[in-house]
Protein backbone atom coordinates (compact mmCIF):
# COMPACT_ATOMS: atom_id res chain seq x y z
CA UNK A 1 -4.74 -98.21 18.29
CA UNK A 2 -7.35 -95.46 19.17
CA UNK A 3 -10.77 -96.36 20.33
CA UNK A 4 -13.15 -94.42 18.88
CA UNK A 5 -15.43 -93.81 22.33
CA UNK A 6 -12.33 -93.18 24.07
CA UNK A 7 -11.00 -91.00 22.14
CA UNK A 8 -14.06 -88.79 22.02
CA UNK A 9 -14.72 -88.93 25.73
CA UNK A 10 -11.24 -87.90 26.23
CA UNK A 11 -11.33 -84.94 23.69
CA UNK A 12 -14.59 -83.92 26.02
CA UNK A 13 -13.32 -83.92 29.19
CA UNK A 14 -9.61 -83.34 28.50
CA UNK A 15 -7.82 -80.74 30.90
CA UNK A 16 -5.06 -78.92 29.74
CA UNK A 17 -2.53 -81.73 30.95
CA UNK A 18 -4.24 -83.89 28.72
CA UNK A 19 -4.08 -81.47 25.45
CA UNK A 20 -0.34 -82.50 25.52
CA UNK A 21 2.52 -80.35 24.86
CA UNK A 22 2.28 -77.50 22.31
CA UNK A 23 3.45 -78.17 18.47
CA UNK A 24 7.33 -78.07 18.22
CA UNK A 25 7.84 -74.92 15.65
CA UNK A 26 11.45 -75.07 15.64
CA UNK A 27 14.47 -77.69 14.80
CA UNK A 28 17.81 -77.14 14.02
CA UNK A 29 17.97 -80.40 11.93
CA UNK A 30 18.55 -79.53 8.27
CA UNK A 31 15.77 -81.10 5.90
CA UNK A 32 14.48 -80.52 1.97
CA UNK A 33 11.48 -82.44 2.45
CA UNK A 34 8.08 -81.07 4.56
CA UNK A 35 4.72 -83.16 4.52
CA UNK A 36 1.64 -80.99 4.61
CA UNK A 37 -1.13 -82.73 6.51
CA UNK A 38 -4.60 -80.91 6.16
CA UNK A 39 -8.49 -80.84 6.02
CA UNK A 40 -11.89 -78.27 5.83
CA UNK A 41 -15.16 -78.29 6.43
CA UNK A 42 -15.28 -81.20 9.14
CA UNK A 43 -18.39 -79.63 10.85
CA UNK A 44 -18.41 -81.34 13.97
CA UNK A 45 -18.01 -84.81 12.89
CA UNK A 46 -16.39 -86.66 15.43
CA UNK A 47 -17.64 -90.09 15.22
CA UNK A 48 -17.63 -91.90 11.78
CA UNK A 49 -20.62 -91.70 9.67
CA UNK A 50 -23.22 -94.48 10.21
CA UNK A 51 -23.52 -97.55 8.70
CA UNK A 52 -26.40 -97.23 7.07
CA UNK A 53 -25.58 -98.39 3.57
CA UNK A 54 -24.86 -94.31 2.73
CA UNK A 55 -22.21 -93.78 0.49
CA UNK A 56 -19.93 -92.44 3.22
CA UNK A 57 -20.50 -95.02 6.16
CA UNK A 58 -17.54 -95.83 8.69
CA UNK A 59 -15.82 -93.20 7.26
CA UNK A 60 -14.52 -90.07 9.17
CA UNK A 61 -14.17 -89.95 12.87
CA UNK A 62 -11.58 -88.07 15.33
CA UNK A 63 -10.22 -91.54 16.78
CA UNK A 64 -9.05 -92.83 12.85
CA UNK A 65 -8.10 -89.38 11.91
CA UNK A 66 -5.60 -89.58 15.10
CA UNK A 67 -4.45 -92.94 14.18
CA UNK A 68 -3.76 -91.88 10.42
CA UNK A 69 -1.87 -88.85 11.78
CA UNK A 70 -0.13 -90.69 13.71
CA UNK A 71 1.15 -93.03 11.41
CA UNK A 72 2.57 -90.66 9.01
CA UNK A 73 4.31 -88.44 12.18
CA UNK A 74 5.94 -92.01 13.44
CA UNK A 75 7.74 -92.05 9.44
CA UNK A 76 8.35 -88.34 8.73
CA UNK A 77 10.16 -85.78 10.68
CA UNK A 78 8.53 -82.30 9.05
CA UNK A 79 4.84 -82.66 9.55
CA UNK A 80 2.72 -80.01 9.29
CA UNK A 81 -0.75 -80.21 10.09
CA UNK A 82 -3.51 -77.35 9.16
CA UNK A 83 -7.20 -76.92 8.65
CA UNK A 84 -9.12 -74.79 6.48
CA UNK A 85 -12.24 -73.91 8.42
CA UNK A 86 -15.64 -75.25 9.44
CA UNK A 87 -14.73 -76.91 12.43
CA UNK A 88 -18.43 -76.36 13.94
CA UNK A 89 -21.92 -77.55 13.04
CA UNK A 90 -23.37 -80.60 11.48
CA UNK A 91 -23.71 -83.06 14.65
CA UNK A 92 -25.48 -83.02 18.07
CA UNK A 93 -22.15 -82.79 19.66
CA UNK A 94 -21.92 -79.30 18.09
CA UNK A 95 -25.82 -78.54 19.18
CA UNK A 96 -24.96 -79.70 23.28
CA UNK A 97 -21.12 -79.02 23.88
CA UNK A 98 -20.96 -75.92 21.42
CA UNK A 99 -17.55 -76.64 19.77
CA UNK A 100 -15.28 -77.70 23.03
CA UNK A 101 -14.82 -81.49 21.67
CA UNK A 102 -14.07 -80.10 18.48
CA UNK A 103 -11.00 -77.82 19.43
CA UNK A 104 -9.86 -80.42 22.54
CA UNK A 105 -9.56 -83.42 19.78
CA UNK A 106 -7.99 -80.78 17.32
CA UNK A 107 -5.58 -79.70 19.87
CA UNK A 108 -4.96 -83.21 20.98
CA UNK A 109 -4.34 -84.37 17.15
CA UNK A 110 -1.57 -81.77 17.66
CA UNK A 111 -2.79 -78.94 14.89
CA UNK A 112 -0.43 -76.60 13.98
CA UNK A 113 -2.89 -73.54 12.90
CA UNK A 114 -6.84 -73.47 11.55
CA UNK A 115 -8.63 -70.52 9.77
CA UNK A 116 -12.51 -69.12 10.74
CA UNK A 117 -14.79 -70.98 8.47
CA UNK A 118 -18.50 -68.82 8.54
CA UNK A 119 -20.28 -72.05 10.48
CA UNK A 120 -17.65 -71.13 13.64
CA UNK A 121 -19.52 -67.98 14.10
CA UNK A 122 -23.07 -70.18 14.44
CA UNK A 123 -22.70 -69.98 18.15
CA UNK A 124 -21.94 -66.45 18.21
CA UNK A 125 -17.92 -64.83 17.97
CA UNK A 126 -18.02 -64.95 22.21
CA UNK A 127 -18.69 -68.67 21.98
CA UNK A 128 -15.72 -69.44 19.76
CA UNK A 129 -13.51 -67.44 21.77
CA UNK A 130 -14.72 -68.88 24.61
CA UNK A 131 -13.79 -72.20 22.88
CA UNK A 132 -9.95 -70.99 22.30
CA UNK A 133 -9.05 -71.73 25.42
CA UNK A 134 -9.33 -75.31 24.32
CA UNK A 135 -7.54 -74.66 21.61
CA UNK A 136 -3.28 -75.66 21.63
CA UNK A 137 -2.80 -74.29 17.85
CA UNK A 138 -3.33 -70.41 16.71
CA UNK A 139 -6.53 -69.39 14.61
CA UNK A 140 -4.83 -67.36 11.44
CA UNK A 141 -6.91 -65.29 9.60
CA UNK A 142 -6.12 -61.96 7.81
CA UNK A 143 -9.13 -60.20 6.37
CA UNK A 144 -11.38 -59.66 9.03
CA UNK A 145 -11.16 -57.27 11.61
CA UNK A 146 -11.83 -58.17 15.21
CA UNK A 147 -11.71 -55.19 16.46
CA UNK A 148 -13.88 -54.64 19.48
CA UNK A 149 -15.30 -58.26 19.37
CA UNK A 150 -14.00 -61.40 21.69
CA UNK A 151 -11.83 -62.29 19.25
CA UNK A 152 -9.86 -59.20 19.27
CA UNK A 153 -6.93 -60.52 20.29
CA UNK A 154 -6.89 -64.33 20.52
CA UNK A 155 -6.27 -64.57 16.42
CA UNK A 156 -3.36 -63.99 14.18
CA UNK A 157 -2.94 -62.42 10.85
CA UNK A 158 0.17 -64.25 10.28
CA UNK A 159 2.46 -67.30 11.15
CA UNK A 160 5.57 -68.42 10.90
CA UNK A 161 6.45 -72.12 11.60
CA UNK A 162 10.25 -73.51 11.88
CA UNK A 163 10.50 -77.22 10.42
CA UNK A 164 13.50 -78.56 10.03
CA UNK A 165 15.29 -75.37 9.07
CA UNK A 166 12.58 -73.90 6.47
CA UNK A 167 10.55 -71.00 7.55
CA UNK A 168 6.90 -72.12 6.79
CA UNK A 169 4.57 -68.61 6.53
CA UNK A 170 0.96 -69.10 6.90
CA UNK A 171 -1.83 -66.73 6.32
CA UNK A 172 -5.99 -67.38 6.70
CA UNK A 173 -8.83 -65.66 4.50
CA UNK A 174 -12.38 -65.98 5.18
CA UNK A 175 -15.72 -65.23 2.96
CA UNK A 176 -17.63 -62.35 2.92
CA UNK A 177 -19.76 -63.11 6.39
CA UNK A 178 -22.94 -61.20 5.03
CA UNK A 179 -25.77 -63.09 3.69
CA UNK A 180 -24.28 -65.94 5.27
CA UNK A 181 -23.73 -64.92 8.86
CA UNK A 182 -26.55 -63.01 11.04
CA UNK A 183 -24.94 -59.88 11.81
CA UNK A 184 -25.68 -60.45 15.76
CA UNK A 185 -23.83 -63.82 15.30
CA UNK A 186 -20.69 -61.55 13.71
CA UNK A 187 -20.52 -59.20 15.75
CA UNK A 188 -18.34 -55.89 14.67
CA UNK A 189 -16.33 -58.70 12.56
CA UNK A 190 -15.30 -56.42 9.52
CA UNK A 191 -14.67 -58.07 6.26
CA UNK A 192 -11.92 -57.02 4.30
CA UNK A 193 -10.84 -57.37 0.50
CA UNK A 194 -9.13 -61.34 0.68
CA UNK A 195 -6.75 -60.70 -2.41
CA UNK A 196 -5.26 -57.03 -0.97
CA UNK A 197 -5.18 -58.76 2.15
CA UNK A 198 -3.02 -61.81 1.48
CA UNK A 199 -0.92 -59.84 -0.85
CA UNK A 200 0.12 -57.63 1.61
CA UNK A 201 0.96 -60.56 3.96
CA UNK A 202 2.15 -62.85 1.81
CA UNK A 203 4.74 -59.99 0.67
CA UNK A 204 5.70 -59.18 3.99
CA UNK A 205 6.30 -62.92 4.74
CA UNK A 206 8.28 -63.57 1.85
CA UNK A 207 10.43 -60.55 1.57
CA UNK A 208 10.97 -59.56 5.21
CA UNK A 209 10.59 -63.03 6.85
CA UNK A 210 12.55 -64.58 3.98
CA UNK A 211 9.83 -67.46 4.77
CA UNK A 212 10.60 -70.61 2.23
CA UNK A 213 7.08 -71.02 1.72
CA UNK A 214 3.73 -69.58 1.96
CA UNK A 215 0.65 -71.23 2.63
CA UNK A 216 -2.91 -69.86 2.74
CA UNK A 217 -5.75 -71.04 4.28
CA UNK A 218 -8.97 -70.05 2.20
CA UNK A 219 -12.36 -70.35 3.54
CA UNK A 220 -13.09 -68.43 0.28
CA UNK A 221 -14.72 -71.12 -1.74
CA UNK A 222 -13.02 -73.04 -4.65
CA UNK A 223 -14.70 -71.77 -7.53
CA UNK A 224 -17.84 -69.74 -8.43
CA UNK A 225 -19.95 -69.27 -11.86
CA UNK A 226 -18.37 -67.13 -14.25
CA UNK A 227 -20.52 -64.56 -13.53
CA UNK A 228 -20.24 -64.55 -9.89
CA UNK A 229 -18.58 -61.68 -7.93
CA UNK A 230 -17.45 -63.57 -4.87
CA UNK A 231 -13.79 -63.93 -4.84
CA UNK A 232 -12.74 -67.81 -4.66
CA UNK A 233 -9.12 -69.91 -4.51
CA UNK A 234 -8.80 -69.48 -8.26
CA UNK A 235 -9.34 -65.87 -8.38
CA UNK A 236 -7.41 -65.87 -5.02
CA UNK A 237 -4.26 -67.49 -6.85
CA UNK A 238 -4.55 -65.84 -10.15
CA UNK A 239 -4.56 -62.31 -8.72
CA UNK A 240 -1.71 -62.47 -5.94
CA UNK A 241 2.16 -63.10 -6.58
CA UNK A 242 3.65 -64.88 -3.50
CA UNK A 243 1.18 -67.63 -2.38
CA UNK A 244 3.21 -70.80 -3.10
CA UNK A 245 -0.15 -73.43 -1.63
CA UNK A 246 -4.45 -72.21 -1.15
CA UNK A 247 -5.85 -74.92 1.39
CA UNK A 248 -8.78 -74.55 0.43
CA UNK A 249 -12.49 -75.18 2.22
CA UNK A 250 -16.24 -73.90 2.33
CA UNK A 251 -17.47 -74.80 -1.41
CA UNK A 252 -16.80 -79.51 0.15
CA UNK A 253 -15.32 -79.34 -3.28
CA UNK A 254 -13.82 -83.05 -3.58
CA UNK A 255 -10.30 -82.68 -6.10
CA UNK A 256 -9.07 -85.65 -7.36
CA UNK A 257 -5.90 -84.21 -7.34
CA UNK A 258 -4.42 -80.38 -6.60
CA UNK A 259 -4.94 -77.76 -9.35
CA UNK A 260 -1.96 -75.80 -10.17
CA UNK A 261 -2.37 -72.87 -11.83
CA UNK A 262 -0.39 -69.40 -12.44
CA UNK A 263 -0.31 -66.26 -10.29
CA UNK A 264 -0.02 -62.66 -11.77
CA UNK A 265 3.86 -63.18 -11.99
CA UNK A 266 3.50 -66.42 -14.09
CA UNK A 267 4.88 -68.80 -10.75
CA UNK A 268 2.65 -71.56 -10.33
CA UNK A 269 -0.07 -72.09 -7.21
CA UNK A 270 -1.22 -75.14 -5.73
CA UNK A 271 -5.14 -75.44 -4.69
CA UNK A 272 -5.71 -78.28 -3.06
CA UNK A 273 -9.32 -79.22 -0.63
CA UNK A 274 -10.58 -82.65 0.83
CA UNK A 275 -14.36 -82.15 0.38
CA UNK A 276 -16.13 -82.43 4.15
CA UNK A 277 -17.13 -84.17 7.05
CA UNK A 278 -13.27 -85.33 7.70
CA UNK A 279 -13.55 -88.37 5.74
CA UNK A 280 -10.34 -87.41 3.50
CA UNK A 281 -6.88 -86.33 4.86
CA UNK A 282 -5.06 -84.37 2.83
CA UNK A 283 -1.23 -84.60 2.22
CA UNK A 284 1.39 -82.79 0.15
CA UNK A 285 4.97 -83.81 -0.27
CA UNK A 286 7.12 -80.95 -0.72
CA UNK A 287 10.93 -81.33 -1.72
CA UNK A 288 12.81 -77.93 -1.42
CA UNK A 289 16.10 -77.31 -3.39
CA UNK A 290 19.07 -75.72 -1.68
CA UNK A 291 18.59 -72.75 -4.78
CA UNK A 292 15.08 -71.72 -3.14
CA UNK A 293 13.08 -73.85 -5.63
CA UNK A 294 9.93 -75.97 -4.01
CA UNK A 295 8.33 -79.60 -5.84
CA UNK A 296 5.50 -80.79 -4.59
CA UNK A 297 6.66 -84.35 -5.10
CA UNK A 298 3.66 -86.41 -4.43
CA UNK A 299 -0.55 -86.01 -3.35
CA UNK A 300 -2.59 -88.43 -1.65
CA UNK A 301 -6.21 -87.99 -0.70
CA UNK A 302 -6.10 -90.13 2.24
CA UNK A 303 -9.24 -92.09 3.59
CA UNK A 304 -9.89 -91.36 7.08
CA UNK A 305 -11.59 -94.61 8.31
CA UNK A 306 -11.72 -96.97 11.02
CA UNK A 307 -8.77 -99.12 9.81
CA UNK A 308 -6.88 -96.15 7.68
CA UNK A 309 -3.28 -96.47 6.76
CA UNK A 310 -1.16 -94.41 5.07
């Protein structure tokens, strides 16, 4: 069992032999069935929320969000485990230590890839480099440029994981940084059309990768007014053809269950997000058919608390 102060002194002081081995990306073991793991918008919160008779007291917390993890990786073999953005701001520990627990416990936790939520650039773009190289799991991210900035060339456009003979490809979209980010914050960060951008990946990942699967990570927002031009995960799935899952963050939009709904070539999309402040793990059970078809066989909304069990 994790102890909570342990487990957030260790993620503070951790040196690379304590990160633990990288993420195993690769098995030759044949399997149909892969168990997304995922949440957004934790913003810093690695101790539980107090009990102060709030409606979310005890809940959250790196050291039960380990154990939880855990206990699903001890039952399943495919595991995949992914976050949606907003790692950064909300606690002191983010104010003092500038994001280094947050990335060592990630990393520790054994994350297989994150996207840029727009509270990771609240330090500045150097500081969350400078945080990477706490980091054991690849920041993917698609529509912004880095160009000339820190970041330049410690992110990835694209993934592609290996689980149990499936070929997972993941892509990352982030919101439109102005208005929301100071521009000496961002840096030479260019933002670049989300739905042209994923597209163009998601195409190149299906047909040239012959991935089984693509997942996007959207720090996009889940839905806007009617009238709003900001592009969210429903516009985001309605507009592009070879998305197959939107993990979805930014808007702490709480779904009861995931939203499927139809891309441009009538195929259906899962959108799926865990509202914030890691008190909810997310987890999809996907069953995939030796004619290319994918089920997503079960949802949970998992609490994330001192005691949680899957």
């Amino acid at each position: 069992m994790f102890n909570r102060r342990d487990f957030i002194r260790q993620s503070m002081l951790a040196t690379g032999a304590l990160l633990g081995p990288a993420p195993v990306f690769a098995s030759d073991v044949e399997t149909k069935r892969l168990v997304i793991l995922h949440t957004n918008d934790v913003h810093s919160r690695l101790e539980p929320f107090p009990m102060d008779g709030s409606r979310n007291q005890g809940m959250g917390g790196v050291a039960a969000r380990a154990a939880l993890i855990q206990s699903i990786r001890s039952r399943e073999e495919q595991v995949l485990l992914l976050d949606a953005g907003d790692i950064f701001q909300g606690t002191p520990y983010f104010n003092v230590f500038k994001g280094e627990p947050e990335i060592k416990a990630m990393s520790m936790m054994g994350y297989d890839a994150c996207t840029m939520g727009n509270h990771d650039f609240d330090a500045g773009l150097e500081n969350f480099a400078t945080q990477l190289q706490h980091a054991r799991f690849p920041v993917v991210i698609c529509n912004y440029d880095f160009t000339g900035t820190p970041m330049e060339n410690l992110y990835r456009p694209h993934l592609i994981i290996r689980k149990g003979g499936l070929k997972i490809g993941i892509t990352g979209v982030g919101i439109e940084l102005k208005g929301l980010v100071p521009d000496d914050l961002a840096g030479k960060t260019q933002y670049l059309d989300p739905i042209a951008c994923v597209n163009r990946t998601a195409e190149m990942l299906k047909k040239r990768y012959q991935c089984d699967m693509v997942i996007c990570l959207s720090h996009l927002g889940y839905q806007y007014r009617e009238s709003s031009t900001k592009v969210s995960d429903i516009s985001l799935a309605k507009e592009t053809a070879l998305v197959d899952l939107i993990i979805g963050g930014h808007t702490h939009t709480f779904l009861d269950k995931p939203v499927v709904l139809q891309n441009k070539n009538g195929a259906d999309v899962v959108i799926n997000q865990v509202g914030w402040g890691g008190i909810l793990l997310g987890r999809l059970d996907y069953e995939f058919t030796k004619d290319g078809k994918k089920n997503l066989v079960q949802n949970k909304a998992l609490r994330i608390e001192q005691k949680s069990v899957e």
